[in-house]
PDB file of N, CA and C in Angstrom:
ATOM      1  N   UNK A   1     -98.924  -0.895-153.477  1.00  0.00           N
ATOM      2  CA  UNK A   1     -99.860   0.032-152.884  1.00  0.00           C
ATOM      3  C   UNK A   1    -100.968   0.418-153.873  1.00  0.00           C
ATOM      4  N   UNK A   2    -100.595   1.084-154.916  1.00  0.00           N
ATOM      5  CA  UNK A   2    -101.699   1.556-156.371  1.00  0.00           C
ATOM      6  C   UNK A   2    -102.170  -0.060-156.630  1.00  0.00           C
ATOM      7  N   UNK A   3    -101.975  -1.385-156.604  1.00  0.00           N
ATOM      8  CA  UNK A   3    -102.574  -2.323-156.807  1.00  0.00           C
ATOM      9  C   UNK A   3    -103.586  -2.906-155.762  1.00  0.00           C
ATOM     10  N   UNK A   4    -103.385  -2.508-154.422  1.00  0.00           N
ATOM     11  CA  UNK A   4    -104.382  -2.743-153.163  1.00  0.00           C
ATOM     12  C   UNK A   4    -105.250  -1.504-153.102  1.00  0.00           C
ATOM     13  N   UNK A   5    -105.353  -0.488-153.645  1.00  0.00           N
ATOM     14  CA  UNK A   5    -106.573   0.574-153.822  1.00  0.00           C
ATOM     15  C   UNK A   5    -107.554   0.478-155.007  1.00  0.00           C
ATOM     16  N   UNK A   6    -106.639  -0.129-156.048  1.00  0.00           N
ATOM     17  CA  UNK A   6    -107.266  -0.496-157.009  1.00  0.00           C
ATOM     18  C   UNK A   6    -108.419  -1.538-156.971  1.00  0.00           C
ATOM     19  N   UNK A   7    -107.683  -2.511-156.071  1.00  0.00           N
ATOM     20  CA  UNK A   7    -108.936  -3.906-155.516  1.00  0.00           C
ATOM     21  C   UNK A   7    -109.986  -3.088-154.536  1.00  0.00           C
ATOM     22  N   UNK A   8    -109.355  -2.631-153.812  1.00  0.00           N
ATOM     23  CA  UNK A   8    -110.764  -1.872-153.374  1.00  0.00           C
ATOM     24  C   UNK A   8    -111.691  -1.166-154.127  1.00  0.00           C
ATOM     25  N   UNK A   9    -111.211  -0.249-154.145  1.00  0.00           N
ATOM     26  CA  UNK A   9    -112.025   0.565-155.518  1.00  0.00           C
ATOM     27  C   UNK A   9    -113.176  -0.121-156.303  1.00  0.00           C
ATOM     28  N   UNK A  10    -112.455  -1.654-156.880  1.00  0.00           N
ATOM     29  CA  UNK A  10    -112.989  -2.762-157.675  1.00  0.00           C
ATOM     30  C   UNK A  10    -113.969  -3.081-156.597  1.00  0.00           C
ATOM     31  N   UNK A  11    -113.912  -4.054-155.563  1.00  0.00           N
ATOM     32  CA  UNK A  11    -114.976  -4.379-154.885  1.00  0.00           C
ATOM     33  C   UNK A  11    -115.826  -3.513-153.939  1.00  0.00           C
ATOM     34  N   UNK A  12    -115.409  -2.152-153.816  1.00  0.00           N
ATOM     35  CA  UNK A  12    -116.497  -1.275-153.360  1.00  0.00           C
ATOM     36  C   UNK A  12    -117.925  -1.042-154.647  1.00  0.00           C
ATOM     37  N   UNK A  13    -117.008  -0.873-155.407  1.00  0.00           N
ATOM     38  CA  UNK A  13    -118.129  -0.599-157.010  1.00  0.00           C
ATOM     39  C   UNK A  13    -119.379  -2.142-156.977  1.00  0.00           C
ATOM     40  N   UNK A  14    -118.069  -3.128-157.087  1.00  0.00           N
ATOM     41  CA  UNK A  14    -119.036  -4.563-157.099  1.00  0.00           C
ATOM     42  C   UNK A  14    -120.024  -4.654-156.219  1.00  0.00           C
ATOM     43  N   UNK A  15    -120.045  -4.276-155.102  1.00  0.00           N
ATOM     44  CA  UNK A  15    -121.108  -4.465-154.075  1.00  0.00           C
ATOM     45  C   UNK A  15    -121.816  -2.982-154.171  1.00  0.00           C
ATOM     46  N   UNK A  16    -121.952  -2.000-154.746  1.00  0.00           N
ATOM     47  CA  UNK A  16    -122.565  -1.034-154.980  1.00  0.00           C
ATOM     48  C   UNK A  16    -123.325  -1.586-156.206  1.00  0.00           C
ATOM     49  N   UNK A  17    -122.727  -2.190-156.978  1.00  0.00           N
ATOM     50  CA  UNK A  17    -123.713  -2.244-157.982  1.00  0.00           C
ATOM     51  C   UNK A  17    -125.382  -3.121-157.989  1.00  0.00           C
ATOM     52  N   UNK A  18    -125.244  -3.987-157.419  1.00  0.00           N
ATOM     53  CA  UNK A  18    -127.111  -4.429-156.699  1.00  0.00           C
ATOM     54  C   UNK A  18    -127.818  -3.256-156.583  1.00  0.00           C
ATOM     55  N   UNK A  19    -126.959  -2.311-155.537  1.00  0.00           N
ATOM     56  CA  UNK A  19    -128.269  -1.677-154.943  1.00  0.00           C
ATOM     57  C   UNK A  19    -128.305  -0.407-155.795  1.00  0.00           C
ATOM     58  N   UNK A  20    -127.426   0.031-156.978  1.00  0.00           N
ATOM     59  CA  UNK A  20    -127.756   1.128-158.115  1.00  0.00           C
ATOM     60  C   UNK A  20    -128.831   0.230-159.141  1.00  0.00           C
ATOM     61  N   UNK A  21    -129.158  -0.847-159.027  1.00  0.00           N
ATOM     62  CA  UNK A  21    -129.800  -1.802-160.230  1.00  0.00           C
ATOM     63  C   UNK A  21    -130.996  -1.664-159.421  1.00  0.00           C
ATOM     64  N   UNK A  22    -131.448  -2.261-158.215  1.00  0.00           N
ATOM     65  CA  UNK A  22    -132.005  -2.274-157.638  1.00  0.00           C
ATOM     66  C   UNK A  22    -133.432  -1.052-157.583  1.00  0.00           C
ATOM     67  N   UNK A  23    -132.394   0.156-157.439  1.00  0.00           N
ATOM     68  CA  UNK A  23    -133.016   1.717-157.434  1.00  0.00           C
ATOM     69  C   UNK A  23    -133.455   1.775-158.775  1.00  0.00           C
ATOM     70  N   UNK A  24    -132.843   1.505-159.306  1.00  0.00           N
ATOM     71  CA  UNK A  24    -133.190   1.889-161.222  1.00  0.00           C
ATOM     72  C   UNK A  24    -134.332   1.221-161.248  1.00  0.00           C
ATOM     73  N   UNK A  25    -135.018   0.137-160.579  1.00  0.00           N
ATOM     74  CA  UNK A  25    -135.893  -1.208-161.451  1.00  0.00           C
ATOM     75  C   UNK A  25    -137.157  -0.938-160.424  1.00  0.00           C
ATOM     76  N   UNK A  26    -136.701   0.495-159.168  1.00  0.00           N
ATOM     77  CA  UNK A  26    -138.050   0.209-158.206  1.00  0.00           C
ATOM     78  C   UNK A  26    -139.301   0.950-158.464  1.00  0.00           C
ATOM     79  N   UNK A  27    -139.546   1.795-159.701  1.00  0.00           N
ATOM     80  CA  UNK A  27    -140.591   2.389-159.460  1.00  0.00           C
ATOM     81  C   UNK A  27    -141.312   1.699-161.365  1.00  0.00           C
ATOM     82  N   UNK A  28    -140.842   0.398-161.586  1.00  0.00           N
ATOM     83  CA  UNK A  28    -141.423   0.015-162.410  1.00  0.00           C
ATOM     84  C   UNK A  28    -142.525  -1.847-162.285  1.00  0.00           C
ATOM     85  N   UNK A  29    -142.645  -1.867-160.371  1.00  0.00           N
ATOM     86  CA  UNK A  29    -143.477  -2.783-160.358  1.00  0.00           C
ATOM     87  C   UNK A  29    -144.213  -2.369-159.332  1.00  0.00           C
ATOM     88  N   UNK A  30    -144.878  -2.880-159.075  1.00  0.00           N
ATOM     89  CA  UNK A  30    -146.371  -2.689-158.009  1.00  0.00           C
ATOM     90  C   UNK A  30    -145.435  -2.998-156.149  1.00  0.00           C
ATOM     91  N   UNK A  31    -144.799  -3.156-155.967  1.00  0.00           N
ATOM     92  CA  UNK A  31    -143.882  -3.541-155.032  1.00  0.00           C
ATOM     93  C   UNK A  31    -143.429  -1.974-154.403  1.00  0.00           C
ATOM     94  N   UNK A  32    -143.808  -0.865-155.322  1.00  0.00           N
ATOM     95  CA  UNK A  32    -143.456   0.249-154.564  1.00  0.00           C
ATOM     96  C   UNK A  32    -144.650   0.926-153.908  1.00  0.00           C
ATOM     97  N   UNK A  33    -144.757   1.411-152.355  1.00  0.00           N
ATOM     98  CA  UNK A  33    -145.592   2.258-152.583  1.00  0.00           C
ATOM     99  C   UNK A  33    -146.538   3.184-153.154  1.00  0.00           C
ATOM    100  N   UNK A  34    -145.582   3.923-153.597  1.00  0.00           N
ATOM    101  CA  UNK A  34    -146.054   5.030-154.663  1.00  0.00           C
ATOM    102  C   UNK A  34    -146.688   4.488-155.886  1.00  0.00           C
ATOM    103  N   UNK A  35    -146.285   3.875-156.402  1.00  0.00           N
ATOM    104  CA  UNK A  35    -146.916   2.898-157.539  1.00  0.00           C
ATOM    105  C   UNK A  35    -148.479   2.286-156.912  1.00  0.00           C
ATOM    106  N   UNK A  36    -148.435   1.654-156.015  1.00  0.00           N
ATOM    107  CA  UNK A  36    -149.468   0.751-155.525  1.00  0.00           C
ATOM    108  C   UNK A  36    -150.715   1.623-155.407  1.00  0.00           C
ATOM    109  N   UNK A  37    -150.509   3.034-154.773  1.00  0.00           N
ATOM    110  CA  UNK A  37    -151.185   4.256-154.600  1.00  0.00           C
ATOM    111  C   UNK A  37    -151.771   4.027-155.620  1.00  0.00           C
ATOM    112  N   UNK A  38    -151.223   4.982-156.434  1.00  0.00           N
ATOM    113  CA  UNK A  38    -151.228   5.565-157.406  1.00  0.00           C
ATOM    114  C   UNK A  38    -152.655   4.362-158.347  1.00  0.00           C
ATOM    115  N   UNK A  39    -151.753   3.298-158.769  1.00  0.00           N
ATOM    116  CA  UNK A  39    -152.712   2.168-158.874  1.00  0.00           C
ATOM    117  C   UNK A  39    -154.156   2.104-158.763  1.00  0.00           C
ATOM    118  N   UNK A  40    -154.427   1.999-156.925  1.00  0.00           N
ATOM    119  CA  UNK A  40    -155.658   1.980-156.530  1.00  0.00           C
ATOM    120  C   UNK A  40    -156.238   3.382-156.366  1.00  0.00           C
ATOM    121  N   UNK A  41    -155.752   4.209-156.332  1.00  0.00           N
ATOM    122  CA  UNK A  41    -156.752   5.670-156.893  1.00  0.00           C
ATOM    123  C   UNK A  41    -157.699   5.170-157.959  1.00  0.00           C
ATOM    124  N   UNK A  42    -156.811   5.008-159.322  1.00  0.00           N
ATOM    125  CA  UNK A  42    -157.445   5.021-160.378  1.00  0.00           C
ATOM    126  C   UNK A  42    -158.202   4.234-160.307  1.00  0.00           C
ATOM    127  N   UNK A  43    -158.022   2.999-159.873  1.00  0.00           N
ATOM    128  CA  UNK A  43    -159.283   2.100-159.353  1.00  0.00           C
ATOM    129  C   UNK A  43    -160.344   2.599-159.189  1.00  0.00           C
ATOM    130  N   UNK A  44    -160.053   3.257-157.953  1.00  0.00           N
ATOM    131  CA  UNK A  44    -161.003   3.917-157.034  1.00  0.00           C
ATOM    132  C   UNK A  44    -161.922   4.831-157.425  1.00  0.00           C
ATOM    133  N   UNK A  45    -161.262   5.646-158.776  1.00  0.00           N
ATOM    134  CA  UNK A  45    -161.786   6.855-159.070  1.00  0.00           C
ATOM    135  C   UNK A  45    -162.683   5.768-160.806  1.00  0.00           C
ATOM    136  N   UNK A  46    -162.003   5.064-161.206  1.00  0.00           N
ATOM    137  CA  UNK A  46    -163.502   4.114-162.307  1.00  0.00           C
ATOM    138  C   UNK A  46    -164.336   3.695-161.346  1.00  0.00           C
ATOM    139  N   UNK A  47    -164.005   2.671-160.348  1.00  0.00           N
ATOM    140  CA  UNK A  47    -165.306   2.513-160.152  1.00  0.00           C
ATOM    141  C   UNK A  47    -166.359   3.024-159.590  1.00  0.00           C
ATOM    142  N   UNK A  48    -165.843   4.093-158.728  1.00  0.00           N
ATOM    143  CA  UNK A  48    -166.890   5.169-158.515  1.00  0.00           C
ATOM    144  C   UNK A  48    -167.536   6.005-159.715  1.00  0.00           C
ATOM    145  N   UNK A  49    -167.050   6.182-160.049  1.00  0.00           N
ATOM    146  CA  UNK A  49    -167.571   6.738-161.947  1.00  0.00           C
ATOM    147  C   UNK A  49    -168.883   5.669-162.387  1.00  0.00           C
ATOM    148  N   UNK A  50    -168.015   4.246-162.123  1.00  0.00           N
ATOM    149  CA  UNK A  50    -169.301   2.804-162.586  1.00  0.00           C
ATOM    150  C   UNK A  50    -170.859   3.541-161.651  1.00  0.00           C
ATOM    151  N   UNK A  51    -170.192   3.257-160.325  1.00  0.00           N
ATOM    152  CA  UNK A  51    -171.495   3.300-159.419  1.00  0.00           C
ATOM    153  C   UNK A  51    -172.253   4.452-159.803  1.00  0.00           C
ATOM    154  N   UNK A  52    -171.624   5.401-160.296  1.00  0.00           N
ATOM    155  CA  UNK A  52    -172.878   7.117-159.888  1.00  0.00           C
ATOM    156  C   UNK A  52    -173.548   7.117-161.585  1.00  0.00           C
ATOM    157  N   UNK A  53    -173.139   5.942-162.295  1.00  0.00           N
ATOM    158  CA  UNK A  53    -174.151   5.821-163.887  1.00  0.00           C
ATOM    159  C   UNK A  53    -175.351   5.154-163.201  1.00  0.00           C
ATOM    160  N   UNK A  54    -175.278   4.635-162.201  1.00  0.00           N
ATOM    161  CA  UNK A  54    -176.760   3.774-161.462  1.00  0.00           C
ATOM    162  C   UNK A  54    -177.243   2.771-162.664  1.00  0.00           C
ATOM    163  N   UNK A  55    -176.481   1.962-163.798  1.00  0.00           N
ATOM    164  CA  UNK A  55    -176.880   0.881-164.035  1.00  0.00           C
ATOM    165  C   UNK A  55    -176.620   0.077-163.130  1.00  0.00           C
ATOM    166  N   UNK A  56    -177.611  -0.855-163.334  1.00  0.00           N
ATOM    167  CA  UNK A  56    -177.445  -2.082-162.613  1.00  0.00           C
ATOM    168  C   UNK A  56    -176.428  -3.084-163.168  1.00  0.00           C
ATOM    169  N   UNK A  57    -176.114  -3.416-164.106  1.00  0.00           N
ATOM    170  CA  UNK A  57    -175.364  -4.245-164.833  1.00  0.00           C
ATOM    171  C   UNK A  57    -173.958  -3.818-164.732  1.00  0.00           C
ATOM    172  N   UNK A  58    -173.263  -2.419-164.402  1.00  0.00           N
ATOM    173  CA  UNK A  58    -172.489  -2.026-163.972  1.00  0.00           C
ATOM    174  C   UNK A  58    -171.687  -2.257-162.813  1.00  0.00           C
ATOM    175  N   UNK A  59    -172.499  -2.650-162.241  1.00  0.00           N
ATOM    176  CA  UNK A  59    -172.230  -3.500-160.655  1.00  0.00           C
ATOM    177  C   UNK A  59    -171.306  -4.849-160.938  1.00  0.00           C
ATOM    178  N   UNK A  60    -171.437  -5.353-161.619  1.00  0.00           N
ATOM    179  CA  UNK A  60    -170.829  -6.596-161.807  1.00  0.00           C
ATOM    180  C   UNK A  60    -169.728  -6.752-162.579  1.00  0.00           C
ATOM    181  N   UNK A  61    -169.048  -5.189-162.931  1.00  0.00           N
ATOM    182  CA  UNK A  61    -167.917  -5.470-164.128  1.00  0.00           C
ATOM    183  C   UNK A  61    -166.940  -5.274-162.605  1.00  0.00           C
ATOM    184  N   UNK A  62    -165.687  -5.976-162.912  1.00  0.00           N
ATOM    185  CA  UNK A  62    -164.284  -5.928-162.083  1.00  0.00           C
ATOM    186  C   UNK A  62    -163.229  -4.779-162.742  1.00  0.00           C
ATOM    187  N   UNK A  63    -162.268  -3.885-161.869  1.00  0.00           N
ATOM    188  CA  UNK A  63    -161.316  -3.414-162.159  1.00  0.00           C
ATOM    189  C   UNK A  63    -160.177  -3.381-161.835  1.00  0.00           C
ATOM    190  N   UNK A  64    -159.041  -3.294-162.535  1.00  0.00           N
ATOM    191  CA  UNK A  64    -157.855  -3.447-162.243  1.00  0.00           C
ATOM    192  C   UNK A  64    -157.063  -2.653-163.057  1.00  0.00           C
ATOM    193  N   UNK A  65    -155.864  -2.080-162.343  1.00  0.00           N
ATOM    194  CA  UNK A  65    -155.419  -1.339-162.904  1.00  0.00           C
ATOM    195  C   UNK A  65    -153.814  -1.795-162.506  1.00  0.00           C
ATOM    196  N   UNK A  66    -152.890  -1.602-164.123  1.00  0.00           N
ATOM    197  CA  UNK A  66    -151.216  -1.799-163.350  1.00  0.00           C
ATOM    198  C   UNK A  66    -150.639  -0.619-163.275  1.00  0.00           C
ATOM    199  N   UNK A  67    -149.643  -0.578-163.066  1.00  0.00           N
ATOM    200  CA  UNK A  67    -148.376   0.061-162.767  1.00  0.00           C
ATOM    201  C   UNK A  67    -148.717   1.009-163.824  1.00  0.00           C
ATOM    202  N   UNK A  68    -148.578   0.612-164.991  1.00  0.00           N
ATOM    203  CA  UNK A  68    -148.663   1.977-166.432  1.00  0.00           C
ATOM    204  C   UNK A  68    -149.807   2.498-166.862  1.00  0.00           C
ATOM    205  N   UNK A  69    -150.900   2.547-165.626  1.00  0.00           N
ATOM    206  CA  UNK A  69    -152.537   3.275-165.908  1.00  0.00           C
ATOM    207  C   UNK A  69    -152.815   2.444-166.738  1.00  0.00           C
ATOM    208  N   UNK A  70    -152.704   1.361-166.939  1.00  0.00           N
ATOM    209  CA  UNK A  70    -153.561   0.287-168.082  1.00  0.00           C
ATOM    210  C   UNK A  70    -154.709  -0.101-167.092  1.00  0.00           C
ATOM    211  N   UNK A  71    -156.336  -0.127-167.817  1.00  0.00           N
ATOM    212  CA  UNK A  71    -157.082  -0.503-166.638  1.00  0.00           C
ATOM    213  C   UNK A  71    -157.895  -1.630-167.685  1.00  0.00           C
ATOM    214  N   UNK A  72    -158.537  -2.915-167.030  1.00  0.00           N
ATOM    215  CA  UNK A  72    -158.355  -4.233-167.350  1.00  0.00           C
ATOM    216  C   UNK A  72    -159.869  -3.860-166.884  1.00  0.00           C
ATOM    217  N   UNK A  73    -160.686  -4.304-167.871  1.00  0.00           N
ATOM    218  CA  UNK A  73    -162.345  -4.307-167.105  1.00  0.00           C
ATOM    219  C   UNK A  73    -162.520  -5.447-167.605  1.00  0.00           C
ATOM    220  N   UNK A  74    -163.130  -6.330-166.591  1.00  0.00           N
ATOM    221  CA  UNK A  74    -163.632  -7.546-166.584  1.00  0.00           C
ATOM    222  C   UNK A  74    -165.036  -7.902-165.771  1.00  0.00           C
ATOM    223  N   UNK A  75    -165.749  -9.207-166.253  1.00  0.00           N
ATOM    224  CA  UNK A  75    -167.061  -9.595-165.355  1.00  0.00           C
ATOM    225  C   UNK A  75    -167.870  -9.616-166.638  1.00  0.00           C
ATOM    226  N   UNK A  76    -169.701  -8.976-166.214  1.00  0.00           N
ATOM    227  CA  UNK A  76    -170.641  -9.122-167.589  1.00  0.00           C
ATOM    228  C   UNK A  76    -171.359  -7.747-166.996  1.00  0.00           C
ATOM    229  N   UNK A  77    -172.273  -8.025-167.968  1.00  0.00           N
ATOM    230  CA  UNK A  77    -172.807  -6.561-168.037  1.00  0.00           C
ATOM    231  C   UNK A  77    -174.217  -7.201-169.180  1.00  0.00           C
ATOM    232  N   UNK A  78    -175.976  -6.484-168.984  1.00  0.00           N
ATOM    233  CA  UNK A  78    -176.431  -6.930-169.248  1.00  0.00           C
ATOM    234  C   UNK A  78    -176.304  -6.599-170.470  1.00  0.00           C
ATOM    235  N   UNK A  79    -175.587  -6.105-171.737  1.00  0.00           N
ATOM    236  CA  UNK A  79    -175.802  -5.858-173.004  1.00  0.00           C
ATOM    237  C   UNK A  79    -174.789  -4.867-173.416  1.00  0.00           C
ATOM    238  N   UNK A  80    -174.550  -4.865-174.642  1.00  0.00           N
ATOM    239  CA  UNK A  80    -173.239  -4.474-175.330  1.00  0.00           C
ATOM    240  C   UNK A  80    -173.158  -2.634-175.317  1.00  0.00           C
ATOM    241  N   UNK A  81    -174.217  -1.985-175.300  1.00  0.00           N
ATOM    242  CA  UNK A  81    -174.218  -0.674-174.476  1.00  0.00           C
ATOM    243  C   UNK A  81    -173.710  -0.531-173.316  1.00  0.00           C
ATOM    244  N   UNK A  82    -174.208  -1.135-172.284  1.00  0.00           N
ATOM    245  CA  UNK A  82    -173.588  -1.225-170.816  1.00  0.00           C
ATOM    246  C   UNK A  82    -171.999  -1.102-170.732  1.00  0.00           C
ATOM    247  N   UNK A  83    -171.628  -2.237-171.470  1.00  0.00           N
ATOM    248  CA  UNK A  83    -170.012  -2.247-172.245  1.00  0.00           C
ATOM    249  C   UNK A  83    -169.535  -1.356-172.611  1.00  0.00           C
ATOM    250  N   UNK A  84    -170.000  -0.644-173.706  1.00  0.00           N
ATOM    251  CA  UNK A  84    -169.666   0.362-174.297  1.00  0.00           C
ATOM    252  C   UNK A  84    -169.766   1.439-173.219  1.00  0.00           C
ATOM    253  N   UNK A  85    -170.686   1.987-172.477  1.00  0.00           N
ATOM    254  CA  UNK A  85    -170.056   2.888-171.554  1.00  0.00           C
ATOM    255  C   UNK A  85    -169.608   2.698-170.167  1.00  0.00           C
ATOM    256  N   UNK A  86    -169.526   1.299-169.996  1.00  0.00           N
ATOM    257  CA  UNK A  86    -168.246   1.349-169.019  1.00  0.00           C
ATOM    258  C   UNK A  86    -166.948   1.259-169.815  1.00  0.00           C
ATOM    259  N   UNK A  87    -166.719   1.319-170.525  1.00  0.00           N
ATOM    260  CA  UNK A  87    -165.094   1.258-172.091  1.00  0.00           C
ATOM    261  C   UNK A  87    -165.213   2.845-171.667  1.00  0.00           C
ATOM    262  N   UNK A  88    -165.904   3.747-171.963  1.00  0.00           N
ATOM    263  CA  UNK A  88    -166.229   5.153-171.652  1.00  0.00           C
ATOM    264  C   UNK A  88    -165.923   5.939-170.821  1.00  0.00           C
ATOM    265  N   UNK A  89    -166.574   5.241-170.015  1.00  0.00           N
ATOM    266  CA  UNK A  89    -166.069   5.712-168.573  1.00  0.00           C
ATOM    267  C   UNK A  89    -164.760   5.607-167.735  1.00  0.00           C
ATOM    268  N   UNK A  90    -164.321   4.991-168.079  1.00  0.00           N
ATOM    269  CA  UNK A  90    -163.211   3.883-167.753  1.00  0.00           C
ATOM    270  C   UNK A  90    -161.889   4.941-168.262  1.00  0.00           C
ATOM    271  N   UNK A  91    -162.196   5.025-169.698  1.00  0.00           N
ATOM    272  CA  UNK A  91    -161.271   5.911-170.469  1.00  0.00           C
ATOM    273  C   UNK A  91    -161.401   7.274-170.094  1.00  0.00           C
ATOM    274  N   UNK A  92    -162.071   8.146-169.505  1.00  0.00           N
ATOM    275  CA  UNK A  92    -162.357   9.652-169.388  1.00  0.00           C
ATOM    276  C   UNK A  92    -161.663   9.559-167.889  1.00  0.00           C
ATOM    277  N   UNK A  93    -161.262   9.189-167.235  1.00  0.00           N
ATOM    278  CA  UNK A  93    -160.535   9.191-166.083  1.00  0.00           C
ATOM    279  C   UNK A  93    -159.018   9.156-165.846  1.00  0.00           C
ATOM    280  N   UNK A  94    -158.880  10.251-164.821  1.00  0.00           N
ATOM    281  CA  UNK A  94    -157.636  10.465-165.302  1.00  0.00           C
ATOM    282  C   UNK A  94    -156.546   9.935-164.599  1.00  0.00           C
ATOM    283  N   UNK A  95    -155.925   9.686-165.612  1.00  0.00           N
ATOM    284  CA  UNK A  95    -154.610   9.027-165.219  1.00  0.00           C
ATOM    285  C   UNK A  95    -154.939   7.333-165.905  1.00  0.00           C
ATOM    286  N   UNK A  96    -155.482   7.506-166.844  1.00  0.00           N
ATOM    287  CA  UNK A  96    -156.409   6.244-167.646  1.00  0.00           C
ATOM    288  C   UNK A  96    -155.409   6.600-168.645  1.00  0.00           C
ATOM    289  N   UNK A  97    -154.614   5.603-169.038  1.00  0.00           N
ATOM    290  CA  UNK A  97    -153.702   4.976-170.506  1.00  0.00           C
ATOM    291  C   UNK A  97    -154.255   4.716-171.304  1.00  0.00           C
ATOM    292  N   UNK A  98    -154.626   3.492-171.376  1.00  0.00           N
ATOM    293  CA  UNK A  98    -155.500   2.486-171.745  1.00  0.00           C
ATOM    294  C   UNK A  98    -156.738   1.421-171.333  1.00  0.00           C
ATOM    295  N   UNK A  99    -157.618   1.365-171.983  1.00  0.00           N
ATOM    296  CA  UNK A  99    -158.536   0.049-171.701  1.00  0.00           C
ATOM    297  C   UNK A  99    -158.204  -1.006-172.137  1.00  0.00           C
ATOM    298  N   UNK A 100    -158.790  -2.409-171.236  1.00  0.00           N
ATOM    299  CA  UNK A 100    -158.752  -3.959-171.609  1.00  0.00           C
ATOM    300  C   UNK A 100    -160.187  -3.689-171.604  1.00  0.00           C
ATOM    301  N   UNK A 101    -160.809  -3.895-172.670  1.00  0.00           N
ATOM    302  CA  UNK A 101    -161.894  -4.729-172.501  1.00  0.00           C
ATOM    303  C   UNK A 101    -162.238  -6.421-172.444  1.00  0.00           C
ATOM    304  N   UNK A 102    -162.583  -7.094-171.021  1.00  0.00           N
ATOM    305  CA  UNK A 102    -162.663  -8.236-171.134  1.00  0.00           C
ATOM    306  C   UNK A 102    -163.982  -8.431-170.286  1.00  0.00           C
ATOM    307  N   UNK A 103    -165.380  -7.671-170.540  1.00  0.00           N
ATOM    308  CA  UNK A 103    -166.602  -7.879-170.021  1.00  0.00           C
ATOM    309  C   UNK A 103    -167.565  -8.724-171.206  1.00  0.00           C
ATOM    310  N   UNK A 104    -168.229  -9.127-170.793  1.00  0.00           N
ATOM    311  CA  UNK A 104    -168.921 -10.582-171.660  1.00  0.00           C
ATOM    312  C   UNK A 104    -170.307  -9.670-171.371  1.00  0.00           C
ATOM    313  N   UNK A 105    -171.236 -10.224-172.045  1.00  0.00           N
ATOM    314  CA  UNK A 105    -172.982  -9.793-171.847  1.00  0.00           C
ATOM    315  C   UNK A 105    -173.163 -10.921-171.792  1.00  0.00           C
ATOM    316  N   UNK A 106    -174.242 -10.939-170.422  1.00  0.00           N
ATOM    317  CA  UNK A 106    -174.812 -11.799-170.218  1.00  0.00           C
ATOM    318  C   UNK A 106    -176.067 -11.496-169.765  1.00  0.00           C
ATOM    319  N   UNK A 107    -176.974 -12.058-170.598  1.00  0.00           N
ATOM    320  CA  UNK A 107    -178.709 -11.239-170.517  1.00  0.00           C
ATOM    321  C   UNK A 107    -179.379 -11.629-169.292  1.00  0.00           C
ATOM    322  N   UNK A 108    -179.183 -12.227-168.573  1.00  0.00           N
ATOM    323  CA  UNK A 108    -180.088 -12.708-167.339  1.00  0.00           C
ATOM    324  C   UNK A 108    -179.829 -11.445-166.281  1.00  0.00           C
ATOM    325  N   UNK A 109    -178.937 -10.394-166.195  1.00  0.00           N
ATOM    326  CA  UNK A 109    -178.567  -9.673-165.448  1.00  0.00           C
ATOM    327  C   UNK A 109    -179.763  -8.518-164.993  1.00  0.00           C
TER     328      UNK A 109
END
């Protein structure tokens, strides 16, 4: 009898354990709601920041943001100022971790 409760016991835990791993691992990828939100706010809230500087060269940088407020600026921009305050801007927003800078100058802009 104490050896057939015991197996249960054992395989109730075993099949519980996925979905305690599962819960533990969900609010650390883009796959959750709340995360995804959260995400495209900050998006939302640089590049509106980009648009109301009214450069023109500003228009053309890309944003992305992950899971840990890291935000990834990419594209060109006509000159290494432009850069420098979209890096600026980018960073004064909140819920901003960190910057990638990966915008290039490109003078024809």
């Amino acid at each position: 009898m104490k050896s057939k409760i015991a197996t249960t016991c054992l395989l109730a835990a075993a099949l519980y354990l996925p979905i305690a791993g599962y819960a533990a691992d969900g609010d650390s990828d883009r796959s959750s709601p709340k995360n995804f939100v959260k995400d495209s706010i900050i998006t939302t809230k640089v590049k509106t920041e980009l648009a109301e500087e009214k450069m023109s060269s500003l228009v053309h940088i890309k944003v992305d943001t992950d899971a840990k407020g890291q935000v990834s600026l990419s594209g060109t921009a006509a000159n290494q100022a432009a850069i420098d305050r979209a890096v600026v801007i980018a960073r004064n927003v909140k819920g901003v971790v960190s910057v990638q800078n990966d915008i290039k100058v490109k003078a024809d802009q």
